[in-house]
Protein backbone atom coordinates (compact mmCIF):
# COMPACT_ATOMS: atom_id res chain seq x y z
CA UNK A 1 16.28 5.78 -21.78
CA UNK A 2 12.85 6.99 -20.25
CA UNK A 3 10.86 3.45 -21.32
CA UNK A 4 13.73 0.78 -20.64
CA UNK A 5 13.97 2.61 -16.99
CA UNK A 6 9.89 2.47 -17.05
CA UNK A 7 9.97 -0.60 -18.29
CA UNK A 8 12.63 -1.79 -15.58
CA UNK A 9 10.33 -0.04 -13.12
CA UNK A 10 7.60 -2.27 -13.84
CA UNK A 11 8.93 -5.20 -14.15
CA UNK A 12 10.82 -5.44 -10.93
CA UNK A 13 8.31 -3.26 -9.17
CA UNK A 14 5.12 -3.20 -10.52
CA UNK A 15 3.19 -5.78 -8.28
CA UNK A 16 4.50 -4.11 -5.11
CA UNK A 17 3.56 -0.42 -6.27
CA UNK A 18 -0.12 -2.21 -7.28
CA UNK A 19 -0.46 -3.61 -4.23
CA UNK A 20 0.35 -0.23 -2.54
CA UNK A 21 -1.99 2.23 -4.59
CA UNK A 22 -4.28 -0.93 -3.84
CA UNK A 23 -4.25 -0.98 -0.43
CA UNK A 24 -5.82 2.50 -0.03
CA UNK A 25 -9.06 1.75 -2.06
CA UNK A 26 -11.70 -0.21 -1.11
CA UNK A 27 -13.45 -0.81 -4.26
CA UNK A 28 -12.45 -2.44 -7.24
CA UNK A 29 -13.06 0.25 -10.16
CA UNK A 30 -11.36 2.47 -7.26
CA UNK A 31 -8.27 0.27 -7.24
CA UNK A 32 -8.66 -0.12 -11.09
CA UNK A 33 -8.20 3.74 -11.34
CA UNK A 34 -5.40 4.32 -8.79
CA UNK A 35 -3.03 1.35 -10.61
CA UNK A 36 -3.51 3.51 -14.31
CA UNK A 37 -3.35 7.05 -12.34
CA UNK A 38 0.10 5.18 -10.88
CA UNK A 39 1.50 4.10 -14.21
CA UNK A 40 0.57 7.60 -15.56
CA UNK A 41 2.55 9.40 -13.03
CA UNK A 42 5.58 7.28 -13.09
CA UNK A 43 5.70 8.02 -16.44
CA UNK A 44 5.68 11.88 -15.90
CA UNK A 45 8.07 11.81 -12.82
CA UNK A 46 10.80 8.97 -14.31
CA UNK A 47 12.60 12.48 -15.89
CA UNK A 48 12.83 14.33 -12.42
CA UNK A 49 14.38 10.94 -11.12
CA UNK A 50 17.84 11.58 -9.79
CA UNK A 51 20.29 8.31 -10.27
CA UNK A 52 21.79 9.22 -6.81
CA UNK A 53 18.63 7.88 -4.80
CA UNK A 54 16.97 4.61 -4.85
CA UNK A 55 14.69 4.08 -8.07
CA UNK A 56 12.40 1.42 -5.63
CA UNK A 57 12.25 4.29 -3.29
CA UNK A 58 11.04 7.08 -5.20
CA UNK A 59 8.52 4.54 -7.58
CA UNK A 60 7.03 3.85 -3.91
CA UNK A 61 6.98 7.33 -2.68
CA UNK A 62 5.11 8.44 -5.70
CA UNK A 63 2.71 5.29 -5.39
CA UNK A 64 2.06 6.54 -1.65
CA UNK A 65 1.72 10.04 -2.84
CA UNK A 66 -0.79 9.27 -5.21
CA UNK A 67 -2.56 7.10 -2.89
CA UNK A 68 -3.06 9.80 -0.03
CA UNK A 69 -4.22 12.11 -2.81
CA UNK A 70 -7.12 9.57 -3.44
CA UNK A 71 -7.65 9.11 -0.24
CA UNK A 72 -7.65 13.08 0.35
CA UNK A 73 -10.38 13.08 -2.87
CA UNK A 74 -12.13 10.25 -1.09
CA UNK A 75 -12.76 12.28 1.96
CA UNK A 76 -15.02 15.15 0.46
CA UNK A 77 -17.33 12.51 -1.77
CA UNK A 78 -19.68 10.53 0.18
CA UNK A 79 -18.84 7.89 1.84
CA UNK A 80 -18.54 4.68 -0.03
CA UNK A 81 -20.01 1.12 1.73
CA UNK A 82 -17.72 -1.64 1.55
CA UNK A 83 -18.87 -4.14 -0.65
CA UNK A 84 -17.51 -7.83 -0.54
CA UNK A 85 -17.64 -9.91 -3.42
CA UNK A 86 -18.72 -13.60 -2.70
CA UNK A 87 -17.83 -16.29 -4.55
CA UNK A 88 -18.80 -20.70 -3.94
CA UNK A 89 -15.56 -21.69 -2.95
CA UNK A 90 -14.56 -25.03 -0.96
CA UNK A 91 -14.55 -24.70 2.99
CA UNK A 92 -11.12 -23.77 3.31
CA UNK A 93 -11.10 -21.43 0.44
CA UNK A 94 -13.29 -19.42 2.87
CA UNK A 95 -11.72 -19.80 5.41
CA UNK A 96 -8.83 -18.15 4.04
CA UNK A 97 -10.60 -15.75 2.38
CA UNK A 98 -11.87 -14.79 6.04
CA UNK A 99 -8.82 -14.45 7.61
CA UNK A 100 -7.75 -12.42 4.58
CA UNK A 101 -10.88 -9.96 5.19
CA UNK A 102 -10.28 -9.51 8.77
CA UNK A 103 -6.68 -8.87 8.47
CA UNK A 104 -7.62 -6.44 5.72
CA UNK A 105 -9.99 -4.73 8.26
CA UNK A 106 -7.80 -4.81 10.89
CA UNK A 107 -5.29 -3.10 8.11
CA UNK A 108 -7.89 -0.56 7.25
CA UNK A 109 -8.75 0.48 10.75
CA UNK A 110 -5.09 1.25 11.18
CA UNK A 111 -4.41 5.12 11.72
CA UNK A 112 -2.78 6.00 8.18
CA UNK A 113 0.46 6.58 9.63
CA UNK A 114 0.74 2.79 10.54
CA UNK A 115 -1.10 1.60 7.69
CA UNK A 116 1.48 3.22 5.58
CA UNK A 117 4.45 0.94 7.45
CA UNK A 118 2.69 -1.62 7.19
CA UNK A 119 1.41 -1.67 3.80
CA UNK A 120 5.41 -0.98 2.88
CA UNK A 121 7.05 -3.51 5.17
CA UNK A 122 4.29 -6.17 3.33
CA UNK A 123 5.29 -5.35 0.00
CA UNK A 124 8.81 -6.01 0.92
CA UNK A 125 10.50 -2.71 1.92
CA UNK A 126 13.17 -2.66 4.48
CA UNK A 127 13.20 -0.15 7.36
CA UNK A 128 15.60 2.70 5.65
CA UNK A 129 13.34 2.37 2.22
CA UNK A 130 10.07 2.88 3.81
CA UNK A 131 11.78 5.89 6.07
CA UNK A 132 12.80 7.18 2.88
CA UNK A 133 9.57 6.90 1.09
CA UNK A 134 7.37 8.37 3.93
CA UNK A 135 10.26 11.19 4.85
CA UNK A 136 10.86 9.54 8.25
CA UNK A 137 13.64 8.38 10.12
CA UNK A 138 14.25 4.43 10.35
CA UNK A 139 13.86 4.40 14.06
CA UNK A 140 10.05 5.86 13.65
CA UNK A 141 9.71 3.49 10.81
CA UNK A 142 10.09 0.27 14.02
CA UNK A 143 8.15 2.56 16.55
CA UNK A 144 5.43 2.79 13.73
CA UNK A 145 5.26 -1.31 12.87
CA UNK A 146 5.50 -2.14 16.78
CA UNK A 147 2.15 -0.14 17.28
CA UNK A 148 0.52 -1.38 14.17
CA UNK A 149 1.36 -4.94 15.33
CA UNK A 150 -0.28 -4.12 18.77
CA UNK A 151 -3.25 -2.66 16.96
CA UNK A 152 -3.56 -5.56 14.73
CA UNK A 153 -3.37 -8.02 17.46
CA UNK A 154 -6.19 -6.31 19.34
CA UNK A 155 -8.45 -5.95 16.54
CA UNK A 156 -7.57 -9.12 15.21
CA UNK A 157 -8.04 -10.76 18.73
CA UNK A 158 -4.12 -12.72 18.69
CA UNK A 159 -2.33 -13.58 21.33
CA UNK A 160 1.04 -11.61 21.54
CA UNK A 161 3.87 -14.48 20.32
């Protein structure tokens, strides 16, 4: 029962949760190490999983778990520099790949309690699942993504639409 519901888990799930643990580490070998430490706990926690809540929910809440831990562990190392890998690419290949960094940046520079909405609401979430995963109401959960949008506009530079 434990590996067809793991196995379940990642099938419908797995990019998301990836893309999650992912967004909370800047480097790759970082990233690397948060999607195994991931796996490795959903393992662990599938038997404490209670069929009356959402399995989506509580893979996600254990992916943002995990993720604050790391970024918790971050926080007493030194400081790591942001690297960017650059690769030849055609013009609009880079351009893309701009836009992609700044909104990335602009994501980054987000106070974690918005970067956590937004990370969620990117990977799909609706309003009541990312309320459940953070342990907030829905309400908060708009509040949260309207400031986030401000914040990205501003550091972004967008006009408001």
């Amino acid at each position: 029962m434990r590996r067809e519901r793991y196995t379940e888990l990642l099938r419908e799930h797995g990019r998301g949760l990836t893309q999650v643990v992912g967004s909370y580490a800047r480097r790759a070998e970082d990233r690397e190490d948060l999607v195994q430490d991931l796996a490795l706990a959903l393992w662990n926690a599938l038997p404490n999983y209670r069929v009356e809540a959402s399995l989506k929910v509580f893979a996600y809440r254990i992916a943002t778990n995990l993720a604050i831990s790391h970024l918790r562990r971050r926080r007493r190392v030194v400081p790591e520099r942001e690297t960017v890998d650059e690769a030849p690419s055609p013009e609009a290949a880079l351009d893309e790949a701009d836009r992609r960094r700044a909104l990335r940046g602009a994501i980054d520079a987000l106070p974690l309690s918005l970067r956590q909405v937004v990370v969620l609401r990117l990977e799909g979430l609706r309003y009541v699942e990312i309320g459940d995963v953070l342990g907030i109401s829905e309400k908060n959960v708009s509040v949260r993504l309207t400031r986030a949008r401000q914040h990205l506009r501003d550091h972004i530079g967008v006009p408001p639409s």
